[in-house]
C-alpha atoms as a PDB file:
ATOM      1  CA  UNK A   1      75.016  22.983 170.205  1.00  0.00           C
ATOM      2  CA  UNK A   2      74.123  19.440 170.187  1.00  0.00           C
ATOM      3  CA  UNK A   3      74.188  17.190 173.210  1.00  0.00           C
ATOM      4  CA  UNK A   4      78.077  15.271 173.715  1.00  0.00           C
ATOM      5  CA  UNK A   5      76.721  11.455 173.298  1.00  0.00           C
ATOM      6  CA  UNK A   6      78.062   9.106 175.726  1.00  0.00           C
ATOM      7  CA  UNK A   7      77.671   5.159 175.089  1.00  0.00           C
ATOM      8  CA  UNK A   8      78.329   3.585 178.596  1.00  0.00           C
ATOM      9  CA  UNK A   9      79.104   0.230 178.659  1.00  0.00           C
ATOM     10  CA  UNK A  10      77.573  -1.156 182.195  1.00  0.00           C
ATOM     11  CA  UNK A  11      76.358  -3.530 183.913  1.00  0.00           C
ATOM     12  CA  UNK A  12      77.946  -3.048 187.205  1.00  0.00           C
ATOM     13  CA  UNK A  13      77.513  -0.949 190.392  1.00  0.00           C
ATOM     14  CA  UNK A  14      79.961   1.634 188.898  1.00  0.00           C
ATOM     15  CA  UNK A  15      78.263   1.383 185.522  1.00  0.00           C
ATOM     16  CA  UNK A  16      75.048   2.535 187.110  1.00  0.00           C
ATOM     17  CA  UNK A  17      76.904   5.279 189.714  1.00  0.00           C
ATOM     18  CA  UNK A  18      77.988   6.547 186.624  1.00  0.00           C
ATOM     19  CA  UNK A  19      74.474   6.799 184.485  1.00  0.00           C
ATOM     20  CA  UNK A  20      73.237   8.676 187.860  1.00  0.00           C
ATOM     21  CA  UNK A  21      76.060  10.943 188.198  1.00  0.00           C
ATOM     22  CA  UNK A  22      76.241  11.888 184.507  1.00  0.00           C
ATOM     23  CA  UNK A  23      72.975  12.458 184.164  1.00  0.00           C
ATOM     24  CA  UNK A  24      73.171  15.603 186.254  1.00  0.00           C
ATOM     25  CA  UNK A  25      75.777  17.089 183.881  1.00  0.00           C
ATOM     26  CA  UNK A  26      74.198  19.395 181.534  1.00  0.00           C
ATOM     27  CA  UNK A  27      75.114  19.047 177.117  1.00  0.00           C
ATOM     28  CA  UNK A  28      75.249  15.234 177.764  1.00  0.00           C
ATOM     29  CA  UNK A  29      73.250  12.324 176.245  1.00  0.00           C
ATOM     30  CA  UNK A  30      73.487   8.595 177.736  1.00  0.00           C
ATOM     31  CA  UNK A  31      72.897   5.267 176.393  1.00  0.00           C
ATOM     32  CA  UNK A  32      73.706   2.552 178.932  1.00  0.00           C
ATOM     33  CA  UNK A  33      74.549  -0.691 177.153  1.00  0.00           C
ATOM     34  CA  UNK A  34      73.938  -4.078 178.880  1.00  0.00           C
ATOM     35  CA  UNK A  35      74.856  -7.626 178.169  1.00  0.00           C
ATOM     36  CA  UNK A  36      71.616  -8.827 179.328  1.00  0.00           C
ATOM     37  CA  UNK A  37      72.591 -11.734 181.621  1.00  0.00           C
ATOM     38  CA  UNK A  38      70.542 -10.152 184.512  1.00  0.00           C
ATOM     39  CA  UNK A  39      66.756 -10.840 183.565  1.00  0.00           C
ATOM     40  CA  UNK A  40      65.943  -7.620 185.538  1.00  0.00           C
ATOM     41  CA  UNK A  41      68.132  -5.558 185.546  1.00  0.00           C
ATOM     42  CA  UNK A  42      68.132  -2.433 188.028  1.00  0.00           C
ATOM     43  CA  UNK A  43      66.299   1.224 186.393  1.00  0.00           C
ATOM     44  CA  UNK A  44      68.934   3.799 185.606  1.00  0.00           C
ATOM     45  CA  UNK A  45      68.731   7.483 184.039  1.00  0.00           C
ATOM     46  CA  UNK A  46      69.248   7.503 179.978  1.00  0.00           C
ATOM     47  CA  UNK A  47      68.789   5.555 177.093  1.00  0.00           C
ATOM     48  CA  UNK A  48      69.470   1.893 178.305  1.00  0.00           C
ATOM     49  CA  UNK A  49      70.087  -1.082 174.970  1.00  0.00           C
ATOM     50  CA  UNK A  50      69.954  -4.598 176.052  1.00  0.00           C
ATOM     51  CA  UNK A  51      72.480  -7.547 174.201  1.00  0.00           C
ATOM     52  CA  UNK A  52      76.050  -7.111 172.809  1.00  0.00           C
ATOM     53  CA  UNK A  53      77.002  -5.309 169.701  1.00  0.00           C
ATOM     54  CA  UNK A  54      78.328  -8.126 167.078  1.00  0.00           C
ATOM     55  CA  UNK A  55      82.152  -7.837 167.609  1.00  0.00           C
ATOM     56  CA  UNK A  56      84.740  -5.452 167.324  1.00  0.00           C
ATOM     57  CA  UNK A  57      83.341  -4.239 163.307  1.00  0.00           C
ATOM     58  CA  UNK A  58      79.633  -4.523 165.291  1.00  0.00           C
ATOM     59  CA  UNK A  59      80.489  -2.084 167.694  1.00  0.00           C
ATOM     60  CA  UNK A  60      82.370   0.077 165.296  1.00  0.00           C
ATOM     61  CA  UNK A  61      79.137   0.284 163.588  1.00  0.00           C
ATOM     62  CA  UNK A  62      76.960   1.065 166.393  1.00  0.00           C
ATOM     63  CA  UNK A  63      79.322   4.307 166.919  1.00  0.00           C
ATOM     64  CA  UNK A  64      79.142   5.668 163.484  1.00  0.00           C
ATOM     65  CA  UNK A  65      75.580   5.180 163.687  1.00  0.00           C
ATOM     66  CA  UNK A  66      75.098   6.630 166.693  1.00  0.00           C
ATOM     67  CA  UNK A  67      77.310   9.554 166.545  1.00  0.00           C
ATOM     68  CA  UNK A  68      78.787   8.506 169.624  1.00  0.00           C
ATOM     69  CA  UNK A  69      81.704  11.260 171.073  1.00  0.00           C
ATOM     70  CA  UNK A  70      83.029   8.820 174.202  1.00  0.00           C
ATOM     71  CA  UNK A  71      82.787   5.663 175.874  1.00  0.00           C
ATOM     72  CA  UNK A  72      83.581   4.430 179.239  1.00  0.00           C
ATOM     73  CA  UNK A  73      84.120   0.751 179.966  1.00  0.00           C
ATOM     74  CA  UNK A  74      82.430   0.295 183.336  1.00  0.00           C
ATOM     75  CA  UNK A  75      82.150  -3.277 182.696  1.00  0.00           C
ATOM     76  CA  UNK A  76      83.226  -6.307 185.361  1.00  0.00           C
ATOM     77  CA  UNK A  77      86.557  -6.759 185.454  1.00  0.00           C
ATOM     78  CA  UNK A  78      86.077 -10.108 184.404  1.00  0.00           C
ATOM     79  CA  UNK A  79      84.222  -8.935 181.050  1.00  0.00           C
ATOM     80  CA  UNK A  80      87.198  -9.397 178.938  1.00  0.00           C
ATOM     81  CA  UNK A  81      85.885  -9.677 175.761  1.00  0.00           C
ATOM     82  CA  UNK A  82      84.040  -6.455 175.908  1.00  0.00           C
ATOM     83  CA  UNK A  83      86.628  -4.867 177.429  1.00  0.00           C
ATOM     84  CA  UNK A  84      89.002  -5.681 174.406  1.00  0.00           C
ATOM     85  CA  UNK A  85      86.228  -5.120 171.512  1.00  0.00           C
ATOM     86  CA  UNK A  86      85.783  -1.425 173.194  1.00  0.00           C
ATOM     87  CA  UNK A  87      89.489  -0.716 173.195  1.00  0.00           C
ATOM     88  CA  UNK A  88      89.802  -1.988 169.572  1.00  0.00           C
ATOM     89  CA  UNK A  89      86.846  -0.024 168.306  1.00  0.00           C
ATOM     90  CA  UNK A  90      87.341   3.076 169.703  1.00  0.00           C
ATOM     91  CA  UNK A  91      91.188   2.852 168.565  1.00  0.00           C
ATOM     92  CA  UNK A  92      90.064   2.093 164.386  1.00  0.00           C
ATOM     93  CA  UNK A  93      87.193   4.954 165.048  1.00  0.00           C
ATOM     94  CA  UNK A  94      89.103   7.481 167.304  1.00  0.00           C
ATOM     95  CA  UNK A  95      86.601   7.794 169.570  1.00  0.00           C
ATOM     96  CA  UNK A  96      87.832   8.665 173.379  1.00  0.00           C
ATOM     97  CA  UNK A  97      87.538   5.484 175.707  1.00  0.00           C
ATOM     98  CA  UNK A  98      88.479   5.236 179.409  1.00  0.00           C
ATOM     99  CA  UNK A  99      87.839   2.450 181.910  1.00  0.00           C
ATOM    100  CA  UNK A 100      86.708   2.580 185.541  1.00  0.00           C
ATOM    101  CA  UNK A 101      88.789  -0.104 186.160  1.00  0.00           C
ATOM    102  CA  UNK A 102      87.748  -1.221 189.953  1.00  0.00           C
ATOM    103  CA  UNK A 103      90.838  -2.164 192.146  1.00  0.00           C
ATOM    104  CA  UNK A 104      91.815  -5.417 192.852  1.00  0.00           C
ATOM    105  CA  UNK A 105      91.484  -7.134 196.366  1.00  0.00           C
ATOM    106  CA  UNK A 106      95.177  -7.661 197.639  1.00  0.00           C
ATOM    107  CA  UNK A 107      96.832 -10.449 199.783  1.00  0.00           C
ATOM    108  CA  UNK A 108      97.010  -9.157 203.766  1.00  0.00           C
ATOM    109  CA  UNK A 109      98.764 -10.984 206.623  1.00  0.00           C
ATOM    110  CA  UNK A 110      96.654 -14.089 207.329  1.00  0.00           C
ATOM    111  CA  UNK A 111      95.394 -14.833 204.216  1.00  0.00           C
ATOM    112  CA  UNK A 112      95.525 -18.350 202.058  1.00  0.00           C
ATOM    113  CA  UNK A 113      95.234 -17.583 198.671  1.00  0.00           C
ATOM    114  CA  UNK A 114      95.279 -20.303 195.842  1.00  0.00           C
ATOM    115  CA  UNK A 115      95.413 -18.246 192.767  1.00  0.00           C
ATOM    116  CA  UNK A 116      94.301 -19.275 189.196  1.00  0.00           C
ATOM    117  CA  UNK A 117      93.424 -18.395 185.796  1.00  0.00           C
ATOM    118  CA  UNK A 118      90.100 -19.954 185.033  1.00  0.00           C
ATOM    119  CA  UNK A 119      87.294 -21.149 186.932  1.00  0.00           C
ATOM    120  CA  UNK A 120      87.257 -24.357 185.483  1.00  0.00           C
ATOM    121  CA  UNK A 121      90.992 -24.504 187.273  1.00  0.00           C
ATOM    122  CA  UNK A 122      89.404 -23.076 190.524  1.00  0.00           C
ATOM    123  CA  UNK A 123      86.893 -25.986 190.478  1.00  0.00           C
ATOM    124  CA  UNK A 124      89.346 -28.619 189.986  1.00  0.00           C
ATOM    125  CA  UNK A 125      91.641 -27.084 192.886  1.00  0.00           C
ATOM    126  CA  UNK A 126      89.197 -26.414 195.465  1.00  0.00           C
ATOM    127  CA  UNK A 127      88.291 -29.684 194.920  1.00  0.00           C
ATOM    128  CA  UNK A 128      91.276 -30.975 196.637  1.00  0.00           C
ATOM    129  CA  UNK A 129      91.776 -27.954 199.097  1.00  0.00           C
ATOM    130  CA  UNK A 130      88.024 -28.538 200.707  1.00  0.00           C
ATOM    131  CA  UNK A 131      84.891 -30.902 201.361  1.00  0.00           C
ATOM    132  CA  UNK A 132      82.250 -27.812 201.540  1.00  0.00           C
ATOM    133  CA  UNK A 133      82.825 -25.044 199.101  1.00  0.00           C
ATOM    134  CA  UNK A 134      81.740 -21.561 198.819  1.00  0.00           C
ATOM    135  CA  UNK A 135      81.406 -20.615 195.335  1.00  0.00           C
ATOM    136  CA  UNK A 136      80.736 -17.284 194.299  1.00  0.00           C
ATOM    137  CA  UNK A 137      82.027 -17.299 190.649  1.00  0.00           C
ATOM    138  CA  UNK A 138      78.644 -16.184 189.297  1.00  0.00           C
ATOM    139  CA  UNK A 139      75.839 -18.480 187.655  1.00  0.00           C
ATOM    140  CA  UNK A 140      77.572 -18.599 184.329  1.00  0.00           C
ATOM    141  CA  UNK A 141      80.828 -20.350 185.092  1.00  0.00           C
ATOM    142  CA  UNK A 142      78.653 -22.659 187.628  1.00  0.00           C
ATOM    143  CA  UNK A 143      78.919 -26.061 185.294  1.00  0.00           C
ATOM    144  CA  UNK A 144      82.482 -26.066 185.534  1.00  0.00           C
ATOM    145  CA  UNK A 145      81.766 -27.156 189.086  1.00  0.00           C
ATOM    146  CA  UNK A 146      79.731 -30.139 187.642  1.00  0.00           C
ATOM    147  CA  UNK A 147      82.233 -32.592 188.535  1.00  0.00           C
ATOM    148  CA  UNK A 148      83.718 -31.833 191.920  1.00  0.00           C
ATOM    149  CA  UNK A 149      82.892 -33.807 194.491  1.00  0.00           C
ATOM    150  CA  UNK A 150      82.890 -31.342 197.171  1.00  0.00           C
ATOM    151  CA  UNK A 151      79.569 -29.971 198.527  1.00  0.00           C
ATOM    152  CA  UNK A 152      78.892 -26.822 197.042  1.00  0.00           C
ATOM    153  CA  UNK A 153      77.386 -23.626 198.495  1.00  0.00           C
ATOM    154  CA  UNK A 154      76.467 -21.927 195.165  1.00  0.00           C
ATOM    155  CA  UNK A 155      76.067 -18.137 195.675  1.00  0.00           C
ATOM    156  CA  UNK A 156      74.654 -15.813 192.750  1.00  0.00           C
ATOM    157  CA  UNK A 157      71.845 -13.715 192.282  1.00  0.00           C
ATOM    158  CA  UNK A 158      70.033 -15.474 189.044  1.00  0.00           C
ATOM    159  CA  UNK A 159      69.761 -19.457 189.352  1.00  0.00           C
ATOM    160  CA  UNK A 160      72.749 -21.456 187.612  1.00  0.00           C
ATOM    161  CA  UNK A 161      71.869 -23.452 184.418  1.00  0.00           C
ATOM    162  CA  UNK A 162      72.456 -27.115 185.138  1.00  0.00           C
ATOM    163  CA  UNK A 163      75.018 -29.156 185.241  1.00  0.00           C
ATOM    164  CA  UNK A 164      75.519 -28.589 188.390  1.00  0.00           C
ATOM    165  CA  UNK A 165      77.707 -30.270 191.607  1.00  0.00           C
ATOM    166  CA  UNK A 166      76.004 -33.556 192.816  1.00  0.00           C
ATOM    167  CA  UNK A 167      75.781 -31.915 196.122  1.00  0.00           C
ATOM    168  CA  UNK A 168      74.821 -28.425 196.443  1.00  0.00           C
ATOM    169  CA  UNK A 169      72.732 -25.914 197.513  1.00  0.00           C
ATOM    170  CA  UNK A 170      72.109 -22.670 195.603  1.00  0.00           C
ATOM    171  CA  UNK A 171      71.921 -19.546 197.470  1.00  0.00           C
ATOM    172  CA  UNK A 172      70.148 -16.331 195.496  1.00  0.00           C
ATOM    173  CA  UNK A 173      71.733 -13.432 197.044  1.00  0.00           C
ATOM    174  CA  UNK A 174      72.639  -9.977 195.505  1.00  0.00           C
ATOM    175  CA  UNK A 175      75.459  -8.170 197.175  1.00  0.00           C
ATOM    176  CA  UNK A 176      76.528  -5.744 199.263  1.00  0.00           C
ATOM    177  CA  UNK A 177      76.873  -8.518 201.965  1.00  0.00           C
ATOM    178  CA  UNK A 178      78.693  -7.653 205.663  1.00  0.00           C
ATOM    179  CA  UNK A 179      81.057  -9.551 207.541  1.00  0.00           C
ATOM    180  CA  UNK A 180      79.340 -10.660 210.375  1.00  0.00           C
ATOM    181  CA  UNK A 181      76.571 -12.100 208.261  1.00  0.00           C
ATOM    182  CA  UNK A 182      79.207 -13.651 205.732  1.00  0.00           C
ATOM    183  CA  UNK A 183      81.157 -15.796 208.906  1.00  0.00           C
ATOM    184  CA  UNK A 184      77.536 -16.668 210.014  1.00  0.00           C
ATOM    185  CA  UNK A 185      77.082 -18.032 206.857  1.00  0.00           C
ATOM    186  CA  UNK A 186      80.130 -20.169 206.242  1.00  0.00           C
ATOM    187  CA  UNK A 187      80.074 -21.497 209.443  1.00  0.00           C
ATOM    188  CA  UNK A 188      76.065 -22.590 209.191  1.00  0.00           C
ATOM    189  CA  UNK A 189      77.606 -24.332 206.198  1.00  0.00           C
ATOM    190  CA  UNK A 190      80.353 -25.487 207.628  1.00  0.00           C
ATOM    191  CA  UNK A 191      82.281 -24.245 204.719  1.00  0.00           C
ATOM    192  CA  UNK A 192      86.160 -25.020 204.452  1.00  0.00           C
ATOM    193  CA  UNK A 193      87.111 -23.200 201.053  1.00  0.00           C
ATOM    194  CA  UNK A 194      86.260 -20.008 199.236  1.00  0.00           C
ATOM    195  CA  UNK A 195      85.713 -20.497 195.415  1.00  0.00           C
ATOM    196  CA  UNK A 196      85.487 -16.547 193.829  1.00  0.00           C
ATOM    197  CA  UNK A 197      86.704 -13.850 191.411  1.00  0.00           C
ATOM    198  CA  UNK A 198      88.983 -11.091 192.254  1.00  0.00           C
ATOM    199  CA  UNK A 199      86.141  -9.205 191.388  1.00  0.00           C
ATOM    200  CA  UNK A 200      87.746  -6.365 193.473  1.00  0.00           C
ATOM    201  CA  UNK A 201      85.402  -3.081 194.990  1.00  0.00           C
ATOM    202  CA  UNK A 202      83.558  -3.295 198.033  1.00  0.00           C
ATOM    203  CA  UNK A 203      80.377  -4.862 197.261  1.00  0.00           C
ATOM    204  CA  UNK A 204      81.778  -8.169 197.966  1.00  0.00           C
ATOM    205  CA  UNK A 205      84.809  -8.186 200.041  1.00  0.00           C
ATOM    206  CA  UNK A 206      83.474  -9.339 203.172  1.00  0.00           C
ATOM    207  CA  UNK A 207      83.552 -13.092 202.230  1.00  0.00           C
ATOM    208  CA  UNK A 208      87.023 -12.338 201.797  1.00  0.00           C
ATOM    209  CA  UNK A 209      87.177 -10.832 205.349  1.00  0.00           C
ATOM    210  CA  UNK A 210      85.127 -13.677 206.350  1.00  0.00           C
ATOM    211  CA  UNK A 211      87.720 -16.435 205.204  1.00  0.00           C
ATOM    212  CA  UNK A 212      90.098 -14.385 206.959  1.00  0.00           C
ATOM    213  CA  UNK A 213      88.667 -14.074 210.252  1.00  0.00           C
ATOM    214  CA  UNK A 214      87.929 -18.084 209.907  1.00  0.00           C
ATOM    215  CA  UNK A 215      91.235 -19.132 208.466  1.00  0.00           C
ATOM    216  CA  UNK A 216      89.490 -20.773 205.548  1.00  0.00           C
ATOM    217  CA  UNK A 217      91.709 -20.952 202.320  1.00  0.00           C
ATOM    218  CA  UNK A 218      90.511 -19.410 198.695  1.00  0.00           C
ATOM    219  CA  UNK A 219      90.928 -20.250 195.486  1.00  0.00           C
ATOM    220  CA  UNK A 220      90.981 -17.318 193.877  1.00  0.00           C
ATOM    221  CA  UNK A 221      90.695 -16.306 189.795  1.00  0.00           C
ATOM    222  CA  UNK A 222      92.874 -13.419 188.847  1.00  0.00           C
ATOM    223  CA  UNK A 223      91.418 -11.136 186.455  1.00  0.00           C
ATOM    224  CA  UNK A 224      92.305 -11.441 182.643  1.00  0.00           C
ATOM    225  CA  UNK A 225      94.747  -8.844 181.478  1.00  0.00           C
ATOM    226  CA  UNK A 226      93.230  -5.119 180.093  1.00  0.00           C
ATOM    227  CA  UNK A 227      94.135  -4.055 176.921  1.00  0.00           C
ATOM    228  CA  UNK A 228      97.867  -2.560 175.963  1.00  0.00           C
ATOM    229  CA  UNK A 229      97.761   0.998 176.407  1.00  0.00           C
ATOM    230  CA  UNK A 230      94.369   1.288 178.037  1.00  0.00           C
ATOM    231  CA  UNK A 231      93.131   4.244 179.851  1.00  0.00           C
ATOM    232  CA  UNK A 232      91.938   3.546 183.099  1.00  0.00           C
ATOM    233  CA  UNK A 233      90.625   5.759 186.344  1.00  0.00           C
ATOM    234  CA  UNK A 234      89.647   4.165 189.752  1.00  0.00           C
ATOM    235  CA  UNK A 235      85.988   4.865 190.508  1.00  0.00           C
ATOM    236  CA  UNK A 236      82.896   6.847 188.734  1.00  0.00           C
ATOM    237  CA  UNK A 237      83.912  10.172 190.398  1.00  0.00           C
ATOM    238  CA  UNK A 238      87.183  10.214 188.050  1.00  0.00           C
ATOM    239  CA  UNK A 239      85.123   9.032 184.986  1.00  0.00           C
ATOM    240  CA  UNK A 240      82.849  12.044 185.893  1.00  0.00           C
ATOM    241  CA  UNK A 241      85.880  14.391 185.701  1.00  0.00           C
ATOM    242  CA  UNK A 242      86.609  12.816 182.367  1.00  0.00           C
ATOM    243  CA  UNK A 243      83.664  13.509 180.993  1.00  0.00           C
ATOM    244  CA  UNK A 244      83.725  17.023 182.482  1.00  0.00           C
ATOM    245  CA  UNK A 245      86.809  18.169 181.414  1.00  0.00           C
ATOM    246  CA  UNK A 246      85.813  16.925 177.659  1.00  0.00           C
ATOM    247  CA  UNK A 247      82.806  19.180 177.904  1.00  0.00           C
ATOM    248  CA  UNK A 248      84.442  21.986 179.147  1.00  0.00           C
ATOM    249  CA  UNK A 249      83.551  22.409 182.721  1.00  0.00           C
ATOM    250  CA  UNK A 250      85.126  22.701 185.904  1.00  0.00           C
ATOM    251  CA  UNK A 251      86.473  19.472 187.739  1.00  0.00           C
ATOM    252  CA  UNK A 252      83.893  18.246 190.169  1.00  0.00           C
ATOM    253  CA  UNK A 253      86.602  17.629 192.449  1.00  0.00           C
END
């Protein structure tokens, strides 16, 4: 009986949970797809293809091609496009898509939360809500902070591409982070405003537990909206159970 093939698109700590964990189901085949914005990125079990697909009619091709029989969108939440090519693709082809969609952080009593849609907003808002920012919107988005005249604290774990903030300091860091070392941090800086994603998951929350135990405000960007209809599960132990149930096996929990 050949081997179900699974196309993962990854990228994230879930994405790579998830190569692990399905790797010890048997009648399985992986092939981890990654954008290739991380120079290095970290070893995981399977086939692993670096760089996007060419669209919606790209990726459409890529399935037929490779006989794929599911995918799971473990992408960041903040991967729209992806996220919308997959849902498209698999819809014209019929091929069986879920998402581990990660849950989002939510407001809690003593929080001050300036939310937005785009980064580029978030740079022109903090700009009036602090003096020293704390911007962890990842290295891509960082020239939209070009022209703020805030000092920046610029968090991410490649080096942003210039333009950058006239004043800033860029911090190479790759998460998970605590809180203790996160209010150190802010308060070495003397920071006054958090700049991030609701990237959601644990990884990164404690800035956000940080700015609450400080009182320091964030501007934070909501997360662009999934697809119509999408299928979603919580975490790479229910995308395991997806997989299982497709291949016939018991429910691993």
């Amino acid at each position: 009986m050949a081997p179900m093939r699974i196309l993962l698109l990854g990228g994230t700590s879930e994405g790579r949970q998830l190569a692990r964990d399905l790797s010890t189901l048997p009648g399985v085949e992986i092939t981890s797809s990654l954008a290739g914005r991380v120079r290095s990125p970290e070893q995981v079990p399977g086939e692993v293809r670096i760089g996007g697909f060419g669209g919606v009619n790209g990726l459409i091709a890529h399935l037929f091609a490779e006989n794929v029989d599911l995918v799971i969108d473990a992408t960041h939440p903040f991967a729209a496009e992806m996220t919308h090519n997959a849902a498209k693709a698999c819809s014209i082809t019929g091929t069986p898509l879920t998402r581990v969609d990660r849950p989002a952080w939510t407001r809690l009593p003593g929080d001050t939360w300036h939310e937005v849609d785009t980064v580029a907003e978030a740079a022109r808002l903090a700009d009036r809500v602090g003096s020293r920012l704390f911007v962890t919107t990842g290295r891509q988005e960082a020239q939209e902070f070009a022209g703020v005249s805030a000092w920046c604290l610029m968090r991410s774990v490649e080096a942003p591409d210039p333009p950058l903030p006239a004043h800033h300091e860029i911090l190479l860091a790759k998460g998970p982070f605590v809180v203790p070392e996160e209010i150190a941090l802010m308060r070495d800086r003397g920071i006054d405003c958090l700049v991030t994603k609701n990237s959601g998951g644990g990884a990164t929350i404690a800035k956000m537990w940080a700015a609450r135990e400080l009182g320091i405000p964030v501007v934070l960007v909501r997360r662009p909206p999934l697809p119509h209809g999408l299928a979603c599960v919580p975490d790479p132990e229910a995308a395991v159970d997806w997989v299982a149930r497709r291949l016939g096996h018991a429910s691993r929990r």
